[in-house]
Protein backbone atom coordinates (compact mmCIF):
# COMPACT_ATOMS: atom_id res chain seq x y z
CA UNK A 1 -68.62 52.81 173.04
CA UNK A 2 -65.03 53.59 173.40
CA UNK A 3 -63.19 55.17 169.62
CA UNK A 4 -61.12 52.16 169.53
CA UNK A 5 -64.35 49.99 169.78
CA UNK A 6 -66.11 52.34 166.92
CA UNK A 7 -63.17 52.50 164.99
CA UNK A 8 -62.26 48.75 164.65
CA UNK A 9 -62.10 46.81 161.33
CA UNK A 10 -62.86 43.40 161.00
CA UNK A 11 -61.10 41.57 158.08
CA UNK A 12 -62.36 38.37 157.26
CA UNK A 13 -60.58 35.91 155.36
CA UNK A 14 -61.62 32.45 153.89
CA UNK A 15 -59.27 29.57 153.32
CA UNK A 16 -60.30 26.53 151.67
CA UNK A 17 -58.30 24.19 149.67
CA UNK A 18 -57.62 26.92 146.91
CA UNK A 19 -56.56 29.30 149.37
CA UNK A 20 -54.31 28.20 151.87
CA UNK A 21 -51.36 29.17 150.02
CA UNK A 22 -51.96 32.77 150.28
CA UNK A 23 -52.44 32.78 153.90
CA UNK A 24 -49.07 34.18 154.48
CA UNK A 25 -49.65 36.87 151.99
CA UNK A 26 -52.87 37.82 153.85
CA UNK A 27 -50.73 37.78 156.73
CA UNK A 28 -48.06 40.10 155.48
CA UNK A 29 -50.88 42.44 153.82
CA UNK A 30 -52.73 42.81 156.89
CA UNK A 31 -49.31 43.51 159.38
CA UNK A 32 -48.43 46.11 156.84
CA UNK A 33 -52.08 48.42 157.27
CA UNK A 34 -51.37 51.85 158.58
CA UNK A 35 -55.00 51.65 161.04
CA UNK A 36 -53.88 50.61 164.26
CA UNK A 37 -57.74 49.51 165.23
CA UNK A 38 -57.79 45.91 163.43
CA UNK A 39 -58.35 42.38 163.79
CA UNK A 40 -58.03 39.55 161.38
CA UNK A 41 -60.27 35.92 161.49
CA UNK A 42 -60.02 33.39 159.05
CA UNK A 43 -62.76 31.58 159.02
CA UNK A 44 -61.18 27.91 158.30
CA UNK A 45 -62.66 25.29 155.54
CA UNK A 46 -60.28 22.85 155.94
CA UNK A 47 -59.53 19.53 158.06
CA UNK A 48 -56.34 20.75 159.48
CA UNK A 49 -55.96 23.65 162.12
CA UNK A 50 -54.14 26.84 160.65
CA UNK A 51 -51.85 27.49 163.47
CA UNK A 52 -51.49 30.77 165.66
CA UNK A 53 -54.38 32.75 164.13
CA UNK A 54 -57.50 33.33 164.51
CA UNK A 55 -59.77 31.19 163.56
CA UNK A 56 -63.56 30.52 162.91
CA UNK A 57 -65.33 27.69 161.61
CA UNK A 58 -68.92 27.85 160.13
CA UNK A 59 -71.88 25.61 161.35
CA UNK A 60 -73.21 22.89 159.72
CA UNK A 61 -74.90 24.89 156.63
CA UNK A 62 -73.51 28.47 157.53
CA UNK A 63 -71.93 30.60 154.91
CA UNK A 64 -68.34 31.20 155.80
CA UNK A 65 -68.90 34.77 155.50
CA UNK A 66 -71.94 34.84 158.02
CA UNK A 67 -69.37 32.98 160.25
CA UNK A 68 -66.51 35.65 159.86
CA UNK A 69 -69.04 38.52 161.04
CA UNK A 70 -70.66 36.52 163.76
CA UNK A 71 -66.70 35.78 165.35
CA UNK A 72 -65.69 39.73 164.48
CA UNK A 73 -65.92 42.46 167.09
CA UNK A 74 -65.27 45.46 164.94
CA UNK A 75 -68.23 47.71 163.76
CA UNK A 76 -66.70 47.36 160.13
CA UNK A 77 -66.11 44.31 158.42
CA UNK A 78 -64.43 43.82 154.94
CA UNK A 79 -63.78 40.26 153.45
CA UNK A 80 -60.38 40.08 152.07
CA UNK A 81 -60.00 38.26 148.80
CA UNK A 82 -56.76 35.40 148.81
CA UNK A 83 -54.09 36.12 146.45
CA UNK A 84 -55.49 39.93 146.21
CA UNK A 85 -52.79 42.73 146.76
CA UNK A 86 -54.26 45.48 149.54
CA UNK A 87 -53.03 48.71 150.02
CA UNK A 88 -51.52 49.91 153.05
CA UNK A 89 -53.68 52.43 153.91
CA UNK A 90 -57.49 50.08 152.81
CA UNK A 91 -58.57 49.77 156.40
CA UNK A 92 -57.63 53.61 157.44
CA UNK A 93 -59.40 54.18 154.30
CA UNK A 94 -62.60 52.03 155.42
CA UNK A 95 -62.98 53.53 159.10
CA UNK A 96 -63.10 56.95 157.66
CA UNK A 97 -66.03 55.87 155.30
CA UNK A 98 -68.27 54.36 157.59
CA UNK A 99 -71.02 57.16 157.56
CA UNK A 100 -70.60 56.94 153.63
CA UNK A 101 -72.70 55.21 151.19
CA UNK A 102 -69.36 53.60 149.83
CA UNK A 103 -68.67 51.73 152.93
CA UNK A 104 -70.87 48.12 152.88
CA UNK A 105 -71.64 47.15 156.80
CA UNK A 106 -71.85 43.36 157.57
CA UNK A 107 -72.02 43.69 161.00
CA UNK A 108 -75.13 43.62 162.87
CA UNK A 109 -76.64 43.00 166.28
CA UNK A 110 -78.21 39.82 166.71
């Protein structure tokens, strides 16, 4: 496995009907993270299409958060609360946890 592939962090966000309004600020919050190794995926409860991001939707009876992890490649995956503030430096902070008993590990091999 190559260190960017160990070192990626998944962020999954969901937007519903509550939520769409703070998908810019998930936007800005995740452009402004200091760990170059990222990728965001919203995973997408609504009837419209979101535009130029990623996006998941879950299967007929799938949690949206199961859906997130099974569309994310990094080894890490942290769900990102709309309308939260996140520091710059959350992700940098998460990769270097990831042998730690602090750090919570969605992602698994299926």
């Amino acid at each position: 496995m190559s260190e960017i592939a160990a070192s990626l962090v998944s962020v999954i966000a969901v937007v519903d009907e509550k939520t769409v309004g703070s998908t810019r600020s998930i936007l800005e919050s995740f452009h402004r993270q200091t760990w170059p190794y990222r990728e965001l995926i919203f995973v997408n409860l609504l009837d419209q299409d979101l535009g130029e991001v990623a996006q998941v939707r879950p299967g007929t009876g799938e949690n949206p958060i199961d859906a997130g992890v099974r569309a994310a490649i990094g080894k890490i995956c942290v769900v990102w609360t709309p309308g939260w503030w996140y520091h710059q430096d959350v992700l940098k902070i998460h990769s270097k946890l990831t042998s730690s008993w602090l750090t919570v590990e969605l992602r698994h091999d299926l």
